[in-house]
Protein backbone atom coordinates (compact mmCIF):
# COMPACT_ATOMS: atom_id res chain seq x y z
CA UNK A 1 19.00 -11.62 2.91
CA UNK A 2 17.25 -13.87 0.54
CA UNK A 3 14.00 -12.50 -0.67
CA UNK A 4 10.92 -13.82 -2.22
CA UNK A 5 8.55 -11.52 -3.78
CA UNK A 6 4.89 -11.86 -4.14
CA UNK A 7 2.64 -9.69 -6.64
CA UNK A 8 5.80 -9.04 -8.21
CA UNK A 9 4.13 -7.45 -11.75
CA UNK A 10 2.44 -4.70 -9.49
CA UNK A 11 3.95 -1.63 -9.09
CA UNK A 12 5.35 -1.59 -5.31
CA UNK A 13 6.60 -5.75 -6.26
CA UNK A 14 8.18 -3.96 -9.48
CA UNK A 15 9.86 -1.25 -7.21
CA UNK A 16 11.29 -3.82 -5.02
CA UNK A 17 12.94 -5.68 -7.72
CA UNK A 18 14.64 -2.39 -9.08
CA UNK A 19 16.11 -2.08 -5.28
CA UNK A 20 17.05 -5.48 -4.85
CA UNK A 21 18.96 -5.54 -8.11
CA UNK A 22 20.59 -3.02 -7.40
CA UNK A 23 21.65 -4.10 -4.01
CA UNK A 24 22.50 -7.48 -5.94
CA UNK A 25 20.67 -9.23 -3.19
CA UNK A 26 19.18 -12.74 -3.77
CA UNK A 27 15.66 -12.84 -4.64
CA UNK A 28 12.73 -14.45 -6.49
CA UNK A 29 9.98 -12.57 -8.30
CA UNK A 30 6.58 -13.65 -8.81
CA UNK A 31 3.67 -12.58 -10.25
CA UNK A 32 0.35 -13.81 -9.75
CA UNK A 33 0.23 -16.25 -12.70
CA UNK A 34 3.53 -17.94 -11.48
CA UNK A 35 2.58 -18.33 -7.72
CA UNK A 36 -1.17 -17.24 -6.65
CA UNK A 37 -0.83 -16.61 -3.26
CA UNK A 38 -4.65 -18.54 -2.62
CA UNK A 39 -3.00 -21.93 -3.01
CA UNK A 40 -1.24 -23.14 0.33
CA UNK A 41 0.60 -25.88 -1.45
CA UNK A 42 2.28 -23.76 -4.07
CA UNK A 43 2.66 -21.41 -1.72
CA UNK A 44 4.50 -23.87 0.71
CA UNK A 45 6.41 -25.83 -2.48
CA UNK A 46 7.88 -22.25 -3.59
CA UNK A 47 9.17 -21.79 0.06
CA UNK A 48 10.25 -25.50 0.59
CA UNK A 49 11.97 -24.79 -2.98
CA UNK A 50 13.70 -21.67 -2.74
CA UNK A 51 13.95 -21.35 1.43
CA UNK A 52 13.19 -17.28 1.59
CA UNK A 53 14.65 -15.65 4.79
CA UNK A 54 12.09 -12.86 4.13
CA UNK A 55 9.30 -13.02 1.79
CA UNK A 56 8.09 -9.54 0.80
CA UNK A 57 3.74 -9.38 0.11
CA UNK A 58 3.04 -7.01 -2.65
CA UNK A 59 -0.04 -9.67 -3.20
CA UNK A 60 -3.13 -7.95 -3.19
CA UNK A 61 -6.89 -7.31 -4.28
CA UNK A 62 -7.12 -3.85 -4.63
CA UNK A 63 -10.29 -2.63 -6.16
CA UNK A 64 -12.00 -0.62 -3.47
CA UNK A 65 -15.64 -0.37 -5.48
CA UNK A 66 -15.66 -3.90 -6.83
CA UNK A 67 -15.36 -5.73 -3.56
CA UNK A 68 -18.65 -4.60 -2.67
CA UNK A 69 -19.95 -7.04 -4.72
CA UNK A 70 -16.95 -9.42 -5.18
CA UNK A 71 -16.09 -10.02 -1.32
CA UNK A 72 -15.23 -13.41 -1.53
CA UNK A 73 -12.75 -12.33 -4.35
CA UNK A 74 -11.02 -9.59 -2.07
CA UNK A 75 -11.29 -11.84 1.24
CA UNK A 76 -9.79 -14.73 -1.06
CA UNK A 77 -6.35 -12.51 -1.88
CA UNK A 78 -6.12 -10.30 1.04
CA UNK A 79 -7.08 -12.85 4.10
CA UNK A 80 -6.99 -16.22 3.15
CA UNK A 81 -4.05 -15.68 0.94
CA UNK A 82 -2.40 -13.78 3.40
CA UNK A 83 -2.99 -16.42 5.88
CA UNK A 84 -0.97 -18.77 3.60
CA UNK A 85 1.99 -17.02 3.56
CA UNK A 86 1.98 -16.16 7.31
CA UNK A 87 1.22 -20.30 7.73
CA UNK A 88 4.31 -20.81 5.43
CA UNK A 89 6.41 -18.47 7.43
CA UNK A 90 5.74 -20.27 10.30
CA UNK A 91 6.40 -23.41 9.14
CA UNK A 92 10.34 -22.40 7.20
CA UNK A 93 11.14 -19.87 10.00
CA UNK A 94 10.54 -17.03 7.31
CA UNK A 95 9.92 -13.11 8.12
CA UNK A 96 7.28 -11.72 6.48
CA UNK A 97 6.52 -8.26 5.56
CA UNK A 98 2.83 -7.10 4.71
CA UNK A 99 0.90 -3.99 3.55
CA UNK A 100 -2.07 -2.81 4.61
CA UNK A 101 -4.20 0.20 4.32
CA UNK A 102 -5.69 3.47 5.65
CA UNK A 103 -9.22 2.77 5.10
CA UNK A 104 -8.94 0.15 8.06
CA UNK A 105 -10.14 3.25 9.94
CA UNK A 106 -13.63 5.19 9.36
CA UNK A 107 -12.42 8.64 9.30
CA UNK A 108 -13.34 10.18 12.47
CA UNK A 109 -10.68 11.04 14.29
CA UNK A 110 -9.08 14.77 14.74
CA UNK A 111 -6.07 14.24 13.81
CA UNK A 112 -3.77 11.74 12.17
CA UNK A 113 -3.92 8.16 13.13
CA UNK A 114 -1.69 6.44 14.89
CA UNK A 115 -0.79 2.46 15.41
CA UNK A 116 -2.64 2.48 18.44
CA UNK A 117 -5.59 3.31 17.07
CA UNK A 118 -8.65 1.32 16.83
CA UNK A 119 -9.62 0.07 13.28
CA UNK A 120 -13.08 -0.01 11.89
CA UNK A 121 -13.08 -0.85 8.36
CA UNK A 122 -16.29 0.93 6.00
CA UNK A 123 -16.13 -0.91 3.37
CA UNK A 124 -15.65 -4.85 2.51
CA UNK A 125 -12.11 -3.57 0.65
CA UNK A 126 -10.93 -2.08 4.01
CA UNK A 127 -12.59 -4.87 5.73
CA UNK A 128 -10.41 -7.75 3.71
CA UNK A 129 -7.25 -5.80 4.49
CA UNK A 130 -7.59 -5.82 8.57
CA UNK A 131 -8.79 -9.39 8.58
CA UNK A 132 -5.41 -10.27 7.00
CA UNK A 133 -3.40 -8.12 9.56
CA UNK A 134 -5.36 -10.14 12.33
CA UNK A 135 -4.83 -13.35 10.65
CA UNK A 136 -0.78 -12.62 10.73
CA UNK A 137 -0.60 -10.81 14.23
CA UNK A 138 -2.53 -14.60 15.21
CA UNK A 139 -0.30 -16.69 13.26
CA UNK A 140 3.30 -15.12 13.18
CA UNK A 141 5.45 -13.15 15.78
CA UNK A 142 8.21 -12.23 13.40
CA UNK A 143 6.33 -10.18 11.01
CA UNK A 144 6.12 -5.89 10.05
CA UNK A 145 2.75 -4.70 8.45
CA UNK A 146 2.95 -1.44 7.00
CA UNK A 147 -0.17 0.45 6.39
CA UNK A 148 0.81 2.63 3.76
CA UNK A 149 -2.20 5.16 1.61
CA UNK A 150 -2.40 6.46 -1.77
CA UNK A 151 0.43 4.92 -2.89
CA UNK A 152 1.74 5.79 -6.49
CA UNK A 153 4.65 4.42 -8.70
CA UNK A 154 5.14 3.01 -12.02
CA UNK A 155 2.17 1.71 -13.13
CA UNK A 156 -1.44 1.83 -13.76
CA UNK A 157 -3.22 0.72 -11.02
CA UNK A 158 -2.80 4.54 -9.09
CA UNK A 159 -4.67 7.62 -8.80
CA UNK A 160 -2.22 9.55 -10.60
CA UNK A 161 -2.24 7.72 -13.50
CA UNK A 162 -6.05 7.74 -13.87
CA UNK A 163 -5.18 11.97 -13.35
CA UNK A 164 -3.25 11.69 -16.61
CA UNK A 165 -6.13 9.83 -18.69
CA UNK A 166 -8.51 12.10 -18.06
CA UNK A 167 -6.51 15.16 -18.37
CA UNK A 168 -6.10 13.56 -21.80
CA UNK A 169 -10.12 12.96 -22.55
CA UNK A 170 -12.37 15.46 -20.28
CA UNK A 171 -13.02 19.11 -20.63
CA UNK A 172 -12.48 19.55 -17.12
CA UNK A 173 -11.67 17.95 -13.83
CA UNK A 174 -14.22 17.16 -11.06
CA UNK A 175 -12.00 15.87 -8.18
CA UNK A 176 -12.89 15.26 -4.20
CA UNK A 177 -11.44 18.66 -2.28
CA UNK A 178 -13.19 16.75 1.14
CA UNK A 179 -11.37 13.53 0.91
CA UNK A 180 -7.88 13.56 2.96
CA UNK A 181 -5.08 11.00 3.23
CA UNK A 182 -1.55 10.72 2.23
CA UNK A 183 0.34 10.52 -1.06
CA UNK A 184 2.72 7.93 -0.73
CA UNK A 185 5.51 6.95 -3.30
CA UNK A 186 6.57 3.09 -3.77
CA UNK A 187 10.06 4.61 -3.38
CA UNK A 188 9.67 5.56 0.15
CA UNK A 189 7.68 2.64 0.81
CA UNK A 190 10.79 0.39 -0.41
CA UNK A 191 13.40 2.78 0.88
CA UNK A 192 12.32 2.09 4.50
CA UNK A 193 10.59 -1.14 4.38
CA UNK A 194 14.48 -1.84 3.62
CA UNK A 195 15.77 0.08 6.41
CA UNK A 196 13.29 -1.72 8.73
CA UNK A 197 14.47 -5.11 7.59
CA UNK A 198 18.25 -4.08 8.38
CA UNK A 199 17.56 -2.85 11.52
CA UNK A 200 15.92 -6.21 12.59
CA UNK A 201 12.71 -4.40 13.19
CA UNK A 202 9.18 -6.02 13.87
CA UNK A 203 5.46 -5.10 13.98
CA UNK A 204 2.73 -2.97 12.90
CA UNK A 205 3.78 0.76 11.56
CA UNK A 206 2.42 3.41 9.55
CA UNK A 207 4.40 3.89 6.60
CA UNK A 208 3.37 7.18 4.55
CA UNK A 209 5.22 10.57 3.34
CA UNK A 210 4.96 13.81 6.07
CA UNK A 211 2.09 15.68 6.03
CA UNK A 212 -1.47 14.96 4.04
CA UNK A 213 -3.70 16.44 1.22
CA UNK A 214 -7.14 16.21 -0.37
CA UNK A 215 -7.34 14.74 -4.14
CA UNK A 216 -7.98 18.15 -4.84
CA UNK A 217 -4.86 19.39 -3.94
CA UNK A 218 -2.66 16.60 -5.20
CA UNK A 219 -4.60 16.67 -8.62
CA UNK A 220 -3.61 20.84 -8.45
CA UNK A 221 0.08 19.85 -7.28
CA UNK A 222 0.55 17.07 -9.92
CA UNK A 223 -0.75 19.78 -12.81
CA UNK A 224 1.31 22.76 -11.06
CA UNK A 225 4.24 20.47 -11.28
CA UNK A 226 3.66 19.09 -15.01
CA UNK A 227 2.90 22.69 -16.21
CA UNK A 228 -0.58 21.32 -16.81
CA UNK A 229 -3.20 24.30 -17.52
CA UNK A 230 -6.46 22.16 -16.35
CA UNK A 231 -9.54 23.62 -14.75
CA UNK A 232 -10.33 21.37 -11.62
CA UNK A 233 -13.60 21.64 -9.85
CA UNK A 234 -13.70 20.92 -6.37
CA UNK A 235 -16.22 18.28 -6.01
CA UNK A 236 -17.64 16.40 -2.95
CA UNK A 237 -17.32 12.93 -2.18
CA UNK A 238 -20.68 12.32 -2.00
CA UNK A 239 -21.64 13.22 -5.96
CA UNK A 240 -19.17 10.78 -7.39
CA UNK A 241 -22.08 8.27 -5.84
CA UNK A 242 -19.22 5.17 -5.36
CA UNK A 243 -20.44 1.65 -4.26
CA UNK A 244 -17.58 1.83 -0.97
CA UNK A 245 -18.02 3.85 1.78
CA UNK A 246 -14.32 5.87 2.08
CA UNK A 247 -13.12 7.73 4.91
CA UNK A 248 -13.28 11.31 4.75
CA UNK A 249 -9.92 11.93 7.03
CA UNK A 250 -7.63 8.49 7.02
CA UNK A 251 -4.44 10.69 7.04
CA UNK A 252 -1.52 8.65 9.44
CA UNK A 253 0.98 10.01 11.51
CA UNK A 254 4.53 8.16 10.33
CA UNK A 255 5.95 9.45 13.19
CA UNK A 256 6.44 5.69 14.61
CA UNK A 257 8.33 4.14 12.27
CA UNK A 258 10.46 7.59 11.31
CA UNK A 259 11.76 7.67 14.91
CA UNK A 260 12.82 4.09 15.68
CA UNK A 261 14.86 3.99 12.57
CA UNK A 262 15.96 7.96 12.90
CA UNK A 263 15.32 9.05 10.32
CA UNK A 264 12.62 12.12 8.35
CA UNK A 265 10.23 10.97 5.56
CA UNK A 266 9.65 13.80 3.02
CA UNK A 267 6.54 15.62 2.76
CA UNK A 268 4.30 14.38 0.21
CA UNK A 269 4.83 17.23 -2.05
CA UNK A 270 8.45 17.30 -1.83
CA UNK A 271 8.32 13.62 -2.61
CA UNK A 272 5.77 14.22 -5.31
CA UNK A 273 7.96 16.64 -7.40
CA UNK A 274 10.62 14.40 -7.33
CA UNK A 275 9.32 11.16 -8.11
CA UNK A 276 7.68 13.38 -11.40
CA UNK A 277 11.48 14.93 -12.31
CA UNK A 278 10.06 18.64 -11.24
């Protein structure tokens, strides 16, 4: 399986070059500086170049907030660009795997979302993201999008490693105890976007840890955990006063994707205590 890598500097893209080193498979890495995924003709020179079988997209505009005001910017990376690469698939034979988000939905529901679901985005971020699922599911027929949430790893660009810098700086915590999705390690993510790819799978899944949590509770698991002594006030949603609409409930079922490939995701706790070394 030969593998090209977009976003590579971002913390899933830096998770799936640990893996694919260490499955010694053939790939190429790139950041955004050495292949911007806006430009169709380096896009379709670095495929012509390197010929992926399967080009991995950890491409992606991901500031929630600033897209309100900088929608060309997130439509730019996470639609157009992701049209690109689904054009470029088309035109080498390539497979292409995608991520996606929670917030496509508003929230609503009773209970956890599933892939057949009906989207409706609330903000221009979320907006961005299912524009570029629609622009693959039009373009491609070999494909797998994974709508993944919260997702943490190595890196900076994740709510728990804003958690640790204000531990470090603020009296106290004020944290949302009625926002709810799911925690969601790069690790998993990797581990069974991988087993997908083996397996020959295709489509749209939900790819998230078992079960779901407020930030309240994963800011109190992450401190339990640490041995942290922190006060955290449970705050609402509304008094943080953010420029994007979120959902209140975007929790997903992974139930999908866990039972065509057999196998059981770990709860988001369990996952969380071992990706910290507790």
């Amino acid at each position: 399986m030969k593998c090209l890598i977009t976003g590579a500097k971002g913390q899933l893209g830096r998770e799936f070059v640990r893996a694919l080193e260490n499955l010694k498979a053939e790939f190429l890495a790139l950041g955004r500086e050495e292949l911007d995924i806006r430009d169709f003709h380096k896009v379709l020179d670095i495929f012509k170049q390197f010929k992926p079988q399967v080009v991995i997209n950890c491409s992606a505009y991901n500031q929630v907030d600033k897209a309100e005001d900088e929608f060309d910017k997130a439509l730019s990376v996470n639609c157009i660009g992701v049209s690109n690469l689904a054009t470029a698939c088309r035109e080498t034979g390539a497979f292409l795997v995608h991520y996606s988000t929670d917030y496509v939905f508003d929230g609503e529901k009773k209970g956890l979302y599933t892939e057949d679901d009906t989207p409706n985005p609330l903000s221009k971020y979320a907006l961005s993201k299912y524009l570029g699922e629609k622009q693959i599911e039009a373009v491609l027929e070999n494909y797998l999008i994974f709508r993944t949430s919260w997702v943490y790893g190595e890196g900076t660009q994740n709510f728990l490693y804003k958690l640790t810098q204000w531990i470090n700086t603020q009296e106290y915590l004020k944290i949302a105890c009625d926002e709810f999705s799911v925690p969601t390690s790069t690790k998993i993510i990797v581990d069974v976007t991988l087993k997908a790819l083996k397996k020959g799978f295709k489509g749209l899944f939900h790819l998230v840890c078992s079960g779901y949590a407020s930030r309240y509770e994963w800011a109190k698991e992450y401190l339990k955990i640490k041995g942290l002594k922190k006060f955290i006030y449970p705050a609402y949603m509304a008094e943080f006063n953010l420029p994007a609409k979120r959902p209140r409930f975007s929790a997903m079922s992974n139930e999908k994707i866990s039972r065509v490939l057999n196998i059981s995701i770990p709860n988001w706790d369990d996952e969380l205590k071992k990706f910290l070394g507790g």
